[in-house]
PDB file of N, CA and C in Angstrom:
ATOM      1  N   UNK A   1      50.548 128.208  69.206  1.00  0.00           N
ATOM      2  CA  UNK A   1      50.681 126.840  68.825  1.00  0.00           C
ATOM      3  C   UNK A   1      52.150 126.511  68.736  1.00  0.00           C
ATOM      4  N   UNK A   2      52.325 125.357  69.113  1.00  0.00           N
ATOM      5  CA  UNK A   2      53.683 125.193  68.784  1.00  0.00           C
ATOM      6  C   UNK A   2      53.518 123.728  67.697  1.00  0.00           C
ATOM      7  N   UNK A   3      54.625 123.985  66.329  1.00  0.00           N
ATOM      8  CA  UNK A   3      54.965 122.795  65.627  1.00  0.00           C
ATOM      9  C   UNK A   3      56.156 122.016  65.934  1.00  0.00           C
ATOM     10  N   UNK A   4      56.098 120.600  65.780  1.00  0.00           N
ATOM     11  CA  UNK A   4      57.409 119.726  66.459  1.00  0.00           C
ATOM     12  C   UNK A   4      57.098 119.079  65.357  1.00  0.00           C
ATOM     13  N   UNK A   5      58.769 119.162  64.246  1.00  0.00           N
ATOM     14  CA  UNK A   5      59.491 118.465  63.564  1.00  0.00           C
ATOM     15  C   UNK A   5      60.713 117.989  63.153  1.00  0.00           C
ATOM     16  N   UNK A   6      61.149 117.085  62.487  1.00  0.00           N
ATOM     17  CA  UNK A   6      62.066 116.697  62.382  1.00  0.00           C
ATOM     18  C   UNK A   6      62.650 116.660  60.829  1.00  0.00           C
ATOM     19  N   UNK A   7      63.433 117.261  60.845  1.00  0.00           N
ATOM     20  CA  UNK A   7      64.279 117.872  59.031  1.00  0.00           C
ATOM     21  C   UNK A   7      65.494 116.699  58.896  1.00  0.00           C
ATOM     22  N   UNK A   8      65.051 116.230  58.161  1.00  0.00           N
ATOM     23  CA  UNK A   8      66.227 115.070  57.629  1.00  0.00           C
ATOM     24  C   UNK A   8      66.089 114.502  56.126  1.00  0.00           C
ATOM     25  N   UNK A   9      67.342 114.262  55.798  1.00  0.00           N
ATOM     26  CA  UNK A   9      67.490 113.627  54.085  1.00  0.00           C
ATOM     27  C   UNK A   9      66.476 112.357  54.062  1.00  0.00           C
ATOM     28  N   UNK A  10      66.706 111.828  55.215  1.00  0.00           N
ATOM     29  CA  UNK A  10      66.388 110.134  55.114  1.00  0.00           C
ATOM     30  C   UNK A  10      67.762 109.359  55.006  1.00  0.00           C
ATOM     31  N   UNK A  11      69.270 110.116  55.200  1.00  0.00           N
ATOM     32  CA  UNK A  11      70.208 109.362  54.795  1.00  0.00           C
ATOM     33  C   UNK A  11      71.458 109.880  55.757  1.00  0.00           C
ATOM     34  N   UNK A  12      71.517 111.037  56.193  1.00  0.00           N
ATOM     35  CA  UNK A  12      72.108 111.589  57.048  1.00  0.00           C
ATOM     36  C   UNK A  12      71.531 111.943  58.605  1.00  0.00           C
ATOM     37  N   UNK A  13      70.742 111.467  58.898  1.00  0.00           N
ATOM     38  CA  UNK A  13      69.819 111.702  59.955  1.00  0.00           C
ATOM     39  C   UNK A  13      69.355 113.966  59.838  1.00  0.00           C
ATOM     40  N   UNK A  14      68.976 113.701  61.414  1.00  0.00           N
ATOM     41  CA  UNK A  14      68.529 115.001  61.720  1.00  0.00           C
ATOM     42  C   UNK A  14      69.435 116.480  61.239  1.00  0.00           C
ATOM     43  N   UNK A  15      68.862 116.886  61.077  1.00  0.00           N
ATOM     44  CA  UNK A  15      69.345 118.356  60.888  1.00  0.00           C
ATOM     45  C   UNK A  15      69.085 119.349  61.366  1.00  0.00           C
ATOM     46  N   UNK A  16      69.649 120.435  61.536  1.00  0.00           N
ATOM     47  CA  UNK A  16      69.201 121.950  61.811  1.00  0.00           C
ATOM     48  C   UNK A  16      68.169 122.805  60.891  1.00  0.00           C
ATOM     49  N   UNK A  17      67.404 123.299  61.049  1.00  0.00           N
ATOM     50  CA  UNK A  17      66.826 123.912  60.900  1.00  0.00           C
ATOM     51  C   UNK A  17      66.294 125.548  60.864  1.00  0.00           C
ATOM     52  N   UNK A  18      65.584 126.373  60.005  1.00  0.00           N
ATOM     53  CA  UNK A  18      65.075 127.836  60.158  1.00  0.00           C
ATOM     54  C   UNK A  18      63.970 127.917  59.643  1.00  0.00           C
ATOM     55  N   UNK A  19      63.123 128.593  60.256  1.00  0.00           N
ATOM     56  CA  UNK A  19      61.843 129.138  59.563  1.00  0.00           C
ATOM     57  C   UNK A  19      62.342 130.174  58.858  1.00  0.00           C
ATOM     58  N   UNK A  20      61.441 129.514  57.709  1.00  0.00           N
ATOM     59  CA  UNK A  20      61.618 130.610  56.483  1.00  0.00           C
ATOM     60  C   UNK A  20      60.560 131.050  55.982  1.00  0.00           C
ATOM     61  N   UNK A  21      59.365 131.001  56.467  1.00  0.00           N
ATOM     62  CA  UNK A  21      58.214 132.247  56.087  1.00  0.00           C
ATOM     63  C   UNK A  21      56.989 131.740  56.571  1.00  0.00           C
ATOM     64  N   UNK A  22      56.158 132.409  57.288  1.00  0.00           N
ATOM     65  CA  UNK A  22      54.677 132.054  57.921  1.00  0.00           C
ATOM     66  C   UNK A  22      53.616 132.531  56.878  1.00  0.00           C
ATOM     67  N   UNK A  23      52.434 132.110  56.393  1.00  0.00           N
ATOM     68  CA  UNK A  23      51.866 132.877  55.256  1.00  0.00           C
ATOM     69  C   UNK A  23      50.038 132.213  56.168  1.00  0.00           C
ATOM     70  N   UNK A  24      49.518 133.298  55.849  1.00  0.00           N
ATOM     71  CA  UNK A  24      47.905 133.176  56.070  1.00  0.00           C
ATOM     72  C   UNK A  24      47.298 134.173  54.964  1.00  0.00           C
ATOM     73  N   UNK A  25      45.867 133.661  55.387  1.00  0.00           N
ATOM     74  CA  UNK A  25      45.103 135.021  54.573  1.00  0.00           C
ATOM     75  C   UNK A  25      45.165 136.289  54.899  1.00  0.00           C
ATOM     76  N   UNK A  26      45.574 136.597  56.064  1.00  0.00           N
ATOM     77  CA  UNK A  26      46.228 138.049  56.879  1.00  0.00           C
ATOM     78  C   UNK A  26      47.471 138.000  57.698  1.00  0.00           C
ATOM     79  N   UNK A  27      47.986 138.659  57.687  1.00  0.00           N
ATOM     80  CA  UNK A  27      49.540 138.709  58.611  1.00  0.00           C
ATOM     81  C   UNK A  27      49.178 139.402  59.372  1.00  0.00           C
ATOM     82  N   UNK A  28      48.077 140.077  60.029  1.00  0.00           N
ATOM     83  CA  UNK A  28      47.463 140.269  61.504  1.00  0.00           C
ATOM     84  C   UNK A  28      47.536 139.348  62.281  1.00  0.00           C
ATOM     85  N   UNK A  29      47.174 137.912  61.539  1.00  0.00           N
ATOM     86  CA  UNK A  29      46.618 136.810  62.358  1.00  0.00           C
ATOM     87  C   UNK A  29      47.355 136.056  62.774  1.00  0.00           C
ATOM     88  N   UNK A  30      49.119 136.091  62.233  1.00  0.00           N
ATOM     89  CA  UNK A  30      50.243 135.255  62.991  1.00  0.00           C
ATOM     90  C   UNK A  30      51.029 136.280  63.894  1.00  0.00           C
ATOM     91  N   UNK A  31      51.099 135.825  64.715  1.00  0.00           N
ATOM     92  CA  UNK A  31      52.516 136.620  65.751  1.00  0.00           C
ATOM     93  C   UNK A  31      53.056 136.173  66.273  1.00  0.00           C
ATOM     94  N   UNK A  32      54.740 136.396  66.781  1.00  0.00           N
ATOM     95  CA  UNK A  32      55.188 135.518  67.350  1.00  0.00           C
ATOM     96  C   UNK A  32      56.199 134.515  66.841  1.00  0.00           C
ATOM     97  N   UNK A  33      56.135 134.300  66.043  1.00  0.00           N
ATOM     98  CA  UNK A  33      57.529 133.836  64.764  1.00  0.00           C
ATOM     99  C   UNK A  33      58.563 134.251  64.876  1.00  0.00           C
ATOM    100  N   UNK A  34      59.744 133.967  64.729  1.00  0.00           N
ATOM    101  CA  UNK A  34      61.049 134.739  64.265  1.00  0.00           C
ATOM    102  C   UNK A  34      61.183 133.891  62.698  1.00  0.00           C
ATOM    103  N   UNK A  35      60.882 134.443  61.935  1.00  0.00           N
ATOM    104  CA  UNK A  35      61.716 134.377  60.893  1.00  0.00           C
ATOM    105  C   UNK A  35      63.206 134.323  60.777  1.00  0.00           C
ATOM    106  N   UNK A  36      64.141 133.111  60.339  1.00  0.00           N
ATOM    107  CA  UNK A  36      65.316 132.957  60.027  1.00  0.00           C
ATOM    108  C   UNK A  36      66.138 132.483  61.458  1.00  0.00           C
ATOM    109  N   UNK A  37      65.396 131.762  61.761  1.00  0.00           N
ATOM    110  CA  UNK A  37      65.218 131.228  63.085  1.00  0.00           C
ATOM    111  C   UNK A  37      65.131 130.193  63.626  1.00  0.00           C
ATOM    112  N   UNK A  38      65.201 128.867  64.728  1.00  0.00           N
ATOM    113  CA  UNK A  38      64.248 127.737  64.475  1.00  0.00           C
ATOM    114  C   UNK A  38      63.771 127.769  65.261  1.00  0.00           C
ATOM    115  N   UNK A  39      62.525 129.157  65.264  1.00  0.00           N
ATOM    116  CA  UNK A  39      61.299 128.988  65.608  1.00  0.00           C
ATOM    117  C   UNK A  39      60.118 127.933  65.046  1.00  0.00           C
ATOM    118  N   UNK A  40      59.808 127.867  66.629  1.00  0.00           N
ATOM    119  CA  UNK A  40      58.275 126.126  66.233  1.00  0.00           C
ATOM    120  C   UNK A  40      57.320 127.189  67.061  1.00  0.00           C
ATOM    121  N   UNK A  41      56.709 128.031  67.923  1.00  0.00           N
ATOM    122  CA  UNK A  41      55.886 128.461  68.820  1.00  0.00           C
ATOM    123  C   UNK A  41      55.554 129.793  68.121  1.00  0.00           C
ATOM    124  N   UNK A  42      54.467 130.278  68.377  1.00  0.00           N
ATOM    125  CA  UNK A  42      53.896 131.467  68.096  1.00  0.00           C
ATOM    126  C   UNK A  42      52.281 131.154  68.515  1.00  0.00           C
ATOM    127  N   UNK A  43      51.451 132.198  67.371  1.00  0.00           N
ATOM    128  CA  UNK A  43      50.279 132.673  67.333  1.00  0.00           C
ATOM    129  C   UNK A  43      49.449 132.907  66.333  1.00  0.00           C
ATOM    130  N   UNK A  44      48.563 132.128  66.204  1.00  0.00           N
ATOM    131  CA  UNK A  44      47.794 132.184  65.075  1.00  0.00           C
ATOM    132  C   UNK A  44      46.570 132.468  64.859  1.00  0.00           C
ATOM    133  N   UNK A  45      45.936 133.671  64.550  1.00  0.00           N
ATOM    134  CA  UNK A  45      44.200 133.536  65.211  1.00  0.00           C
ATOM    135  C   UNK A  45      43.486 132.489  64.558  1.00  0.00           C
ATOM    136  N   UNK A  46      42.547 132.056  65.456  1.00  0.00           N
ATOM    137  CA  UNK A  46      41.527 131.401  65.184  1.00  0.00           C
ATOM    138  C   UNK A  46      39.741 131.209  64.653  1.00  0.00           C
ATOM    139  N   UNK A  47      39.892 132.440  65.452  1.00  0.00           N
ATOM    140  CA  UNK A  47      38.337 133.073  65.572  1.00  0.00           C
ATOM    141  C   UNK A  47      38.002 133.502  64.472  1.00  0.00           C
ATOM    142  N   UNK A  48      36.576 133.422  63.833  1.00  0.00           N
ATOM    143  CA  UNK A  48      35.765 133.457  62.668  1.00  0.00           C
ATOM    144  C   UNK A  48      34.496 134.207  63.312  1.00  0.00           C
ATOM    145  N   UNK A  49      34.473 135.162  61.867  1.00  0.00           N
ATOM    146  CA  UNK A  49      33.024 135.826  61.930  1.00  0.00           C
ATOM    147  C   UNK A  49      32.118 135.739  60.941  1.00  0.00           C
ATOM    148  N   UNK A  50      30.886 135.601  61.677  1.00  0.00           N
ATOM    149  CA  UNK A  50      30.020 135.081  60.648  1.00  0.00           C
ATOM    150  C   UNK A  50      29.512 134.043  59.733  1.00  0.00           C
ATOM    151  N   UNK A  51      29.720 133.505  58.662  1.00  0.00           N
ATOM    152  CA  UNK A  51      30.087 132.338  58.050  1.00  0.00           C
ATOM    153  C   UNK A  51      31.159 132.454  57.392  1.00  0.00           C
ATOM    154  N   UNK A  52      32.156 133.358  57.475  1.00  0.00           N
ATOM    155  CA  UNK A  52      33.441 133.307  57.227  1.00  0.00           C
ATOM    156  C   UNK A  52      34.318 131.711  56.886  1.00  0.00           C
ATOM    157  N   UNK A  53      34.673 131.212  55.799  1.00  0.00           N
ATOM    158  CA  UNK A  53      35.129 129.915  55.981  1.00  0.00           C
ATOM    159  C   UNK A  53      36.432 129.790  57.061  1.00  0.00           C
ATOM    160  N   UNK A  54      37.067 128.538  56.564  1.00  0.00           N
ATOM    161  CA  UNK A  54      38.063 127.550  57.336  1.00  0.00           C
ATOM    162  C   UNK A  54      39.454 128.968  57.236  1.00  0.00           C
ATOM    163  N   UNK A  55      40.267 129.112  58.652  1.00  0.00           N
ATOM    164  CA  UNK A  55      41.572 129.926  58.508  1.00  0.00           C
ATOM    165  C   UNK A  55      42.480 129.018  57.999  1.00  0.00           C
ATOM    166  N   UNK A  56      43.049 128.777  57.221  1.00  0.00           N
ATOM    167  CA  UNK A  56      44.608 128.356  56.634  1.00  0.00           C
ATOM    168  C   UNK A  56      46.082 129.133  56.595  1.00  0.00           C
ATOM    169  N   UNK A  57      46.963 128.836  57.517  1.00  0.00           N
ATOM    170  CA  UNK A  57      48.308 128.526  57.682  1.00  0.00           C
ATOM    171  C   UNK A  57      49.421 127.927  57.156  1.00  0.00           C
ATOM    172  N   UNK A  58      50.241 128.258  56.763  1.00  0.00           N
ATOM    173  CA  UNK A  58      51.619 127.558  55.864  1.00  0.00           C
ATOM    174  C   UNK A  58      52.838 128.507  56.123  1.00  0.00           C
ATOM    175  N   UNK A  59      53.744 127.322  56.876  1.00  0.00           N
ATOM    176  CA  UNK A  59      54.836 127.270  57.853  1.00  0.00           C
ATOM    177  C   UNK A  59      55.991 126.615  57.230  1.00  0.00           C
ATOM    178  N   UNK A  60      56.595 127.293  56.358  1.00  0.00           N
ATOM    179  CA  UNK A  60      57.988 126.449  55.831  1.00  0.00           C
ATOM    180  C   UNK A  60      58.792 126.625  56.213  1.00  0.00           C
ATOM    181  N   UNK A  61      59.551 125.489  57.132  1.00  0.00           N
ATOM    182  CA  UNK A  61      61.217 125.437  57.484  1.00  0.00           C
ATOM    183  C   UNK A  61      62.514 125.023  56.320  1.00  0.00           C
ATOM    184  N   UNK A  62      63.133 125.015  56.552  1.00  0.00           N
ATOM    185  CA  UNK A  62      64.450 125.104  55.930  1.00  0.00           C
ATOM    186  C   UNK A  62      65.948 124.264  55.862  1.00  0.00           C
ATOM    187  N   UNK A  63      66.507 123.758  55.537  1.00  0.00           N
ATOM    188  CA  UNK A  63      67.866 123.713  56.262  1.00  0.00           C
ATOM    189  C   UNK A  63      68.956 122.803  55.201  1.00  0.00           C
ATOM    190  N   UNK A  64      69.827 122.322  55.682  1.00  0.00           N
ATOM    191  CA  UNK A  64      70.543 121.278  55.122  1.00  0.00           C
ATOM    192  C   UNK A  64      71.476 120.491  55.501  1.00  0.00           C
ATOM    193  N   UNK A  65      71.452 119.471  54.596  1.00  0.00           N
ATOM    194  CA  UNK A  65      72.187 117.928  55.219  1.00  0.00           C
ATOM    195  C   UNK A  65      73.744 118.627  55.720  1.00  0.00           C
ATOM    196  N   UNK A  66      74.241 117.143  55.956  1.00  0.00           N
ATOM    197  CA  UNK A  66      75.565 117.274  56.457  1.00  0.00           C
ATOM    198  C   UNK A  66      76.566 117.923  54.772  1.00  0.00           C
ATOM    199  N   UNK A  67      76.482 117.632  54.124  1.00  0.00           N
ATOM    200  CA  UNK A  67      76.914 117.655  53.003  1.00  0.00           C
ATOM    201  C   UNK A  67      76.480 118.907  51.912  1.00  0.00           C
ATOM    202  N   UNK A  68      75.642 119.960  52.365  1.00  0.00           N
ATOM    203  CA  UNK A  68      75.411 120.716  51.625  1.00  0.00           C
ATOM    204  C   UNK A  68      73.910 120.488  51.184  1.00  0.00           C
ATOM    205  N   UNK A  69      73.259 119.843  50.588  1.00  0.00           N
ATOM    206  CA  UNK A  69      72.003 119.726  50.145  1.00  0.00           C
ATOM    207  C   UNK A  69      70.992 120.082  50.841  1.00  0.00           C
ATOM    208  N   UNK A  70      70.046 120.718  50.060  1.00  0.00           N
ATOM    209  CA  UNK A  70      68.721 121.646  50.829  1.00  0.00           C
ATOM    210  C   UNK A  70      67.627 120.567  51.163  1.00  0.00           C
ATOM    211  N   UNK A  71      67.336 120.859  52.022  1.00  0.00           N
ATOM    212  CA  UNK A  71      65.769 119.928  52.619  1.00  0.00           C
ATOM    213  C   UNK A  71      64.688 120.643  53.457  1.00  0.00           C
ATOM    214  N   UNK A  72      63.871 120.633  53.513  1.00  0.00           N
ATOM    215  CA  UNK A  72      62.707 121.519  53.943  1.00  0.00           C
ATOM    216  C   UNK A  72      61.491 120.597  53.747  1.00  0.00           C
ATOM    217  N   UNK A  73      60.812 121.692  54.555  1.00  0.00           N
ATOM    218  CA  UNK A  73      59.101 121.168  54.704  1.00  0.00           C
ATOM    219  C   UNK A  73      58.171 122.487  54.634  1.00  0.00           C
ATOM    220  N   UNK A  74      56.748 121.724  54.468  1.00  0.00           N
ATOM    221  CA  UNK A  74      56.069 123.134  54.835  1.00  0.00           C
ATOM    222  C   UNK A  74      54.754 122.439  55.560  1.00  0.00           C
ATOM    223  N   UNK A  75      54.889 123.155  56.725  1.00  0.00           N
ATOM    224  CA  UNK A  75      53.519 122.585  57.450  1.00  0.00           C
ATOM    225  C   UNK A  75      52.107 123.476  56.851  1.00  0.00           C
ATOM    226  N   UNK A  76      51.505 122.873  57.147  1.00  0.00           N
ATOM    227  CA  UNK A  76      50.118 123.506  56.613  1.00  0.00           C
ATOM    228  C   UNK A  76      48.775 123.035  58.127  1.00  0.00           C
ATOM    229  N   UNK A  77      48.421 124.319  58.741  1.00  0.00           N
ATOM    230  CA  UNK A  77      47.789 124.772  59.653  1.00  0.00           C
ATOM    231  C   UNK A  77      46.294 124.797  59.411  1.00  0.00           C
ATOM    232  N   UNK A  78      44.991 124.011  59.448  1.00  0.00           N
ATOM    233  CA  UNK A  78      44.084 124.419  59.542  1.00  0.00           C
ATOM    234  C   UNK A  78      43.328 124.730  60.500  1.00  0.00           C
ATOM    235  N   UNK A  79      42.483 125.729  60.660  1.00  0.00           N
ATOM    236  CA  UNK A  79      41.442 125.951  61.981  1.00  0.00           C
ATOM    237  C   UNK A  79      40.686 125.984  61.568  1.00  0.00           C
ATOM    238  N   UNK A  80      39.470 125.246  61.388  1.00  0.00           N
ATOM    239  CA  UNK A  80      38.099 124.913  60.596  1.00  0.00           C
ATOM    240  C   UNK A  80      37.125 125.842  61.779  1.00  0.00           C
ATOM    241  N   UNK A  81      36.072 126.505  60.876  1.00  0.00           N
ATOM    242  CA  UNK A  81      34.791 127.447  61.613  1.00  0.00           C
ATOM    243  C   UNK A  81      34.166 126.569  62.136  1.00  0.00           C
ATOM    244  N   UNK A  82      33.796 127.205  63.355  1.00  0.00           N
ATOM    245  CA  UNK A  82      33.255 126.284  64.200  1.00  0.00           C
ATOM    246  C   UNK A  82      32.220 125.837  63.785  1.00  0.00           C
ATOM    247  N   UNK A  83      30.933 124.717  63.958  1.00  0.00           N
ATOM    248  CA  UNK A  83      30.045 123.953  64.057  1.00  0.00           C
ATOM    249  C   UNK A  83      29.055 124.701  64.651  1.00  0.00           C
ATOM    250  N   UNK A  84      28.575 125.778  65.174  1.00  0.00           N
ATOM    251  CA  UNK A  84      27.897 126.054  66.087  1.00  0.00           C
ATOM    252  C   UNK A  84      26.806 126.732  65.528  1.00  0.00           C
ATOM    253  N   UNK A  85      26.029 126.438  63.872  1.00  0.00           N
ATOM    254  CA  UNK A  85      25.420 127.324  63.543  1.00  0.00           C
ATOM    255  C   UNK A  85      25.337 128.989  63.333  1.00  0.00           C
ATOM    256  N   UNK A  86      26.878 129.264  63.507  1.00  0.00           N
ATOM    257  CA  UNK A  86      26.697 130.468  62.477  1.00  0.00           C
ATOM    258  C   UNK A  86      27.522 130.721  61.443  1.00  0.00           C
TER     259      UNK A  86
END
């Protein structure tokens, strides 16, 4: 998957950016990240067994304004179990 965002104060425009930590219910299931980085692309499994619920993902970047001040985000990834009766 790849994430596309944009890190800004709201007052200094755009900024640079780093990923600063991928988190799931297993760290089997992401690959592909660079940590400390501004990585947006990797790998995330999807696939569910059984009635296993929904996979959840959380992707926080990093960075700061022109001036020193910290700004960040954290994306949050869902892959909901499929529909298909099982």
């Amino acid at each position: 998957m790849r994430v596309r965002l944009d890190l800004h104060d709201g007052v200094l425009g755009p900024n640079a950016f780093t990923l600063a930590s991928v988190t799931g219910s297993d760290a089997a299931d992401v690959s592909g990240f660079a940590i400390g980085t501004p990585d947006t692309s990797g790998k995330l499994r999807a696939e569910r067994a059984g009635n296993a619920g929904d996979r959840v993902y959380h992707l926080t970047y990093t960075g700061h304004d022109e001036i020193g001040r910290p700004v960040g985000c954290t994306v949050t990834v869902t892959v909901p179990h499929d529909q298909g009766g099982n």
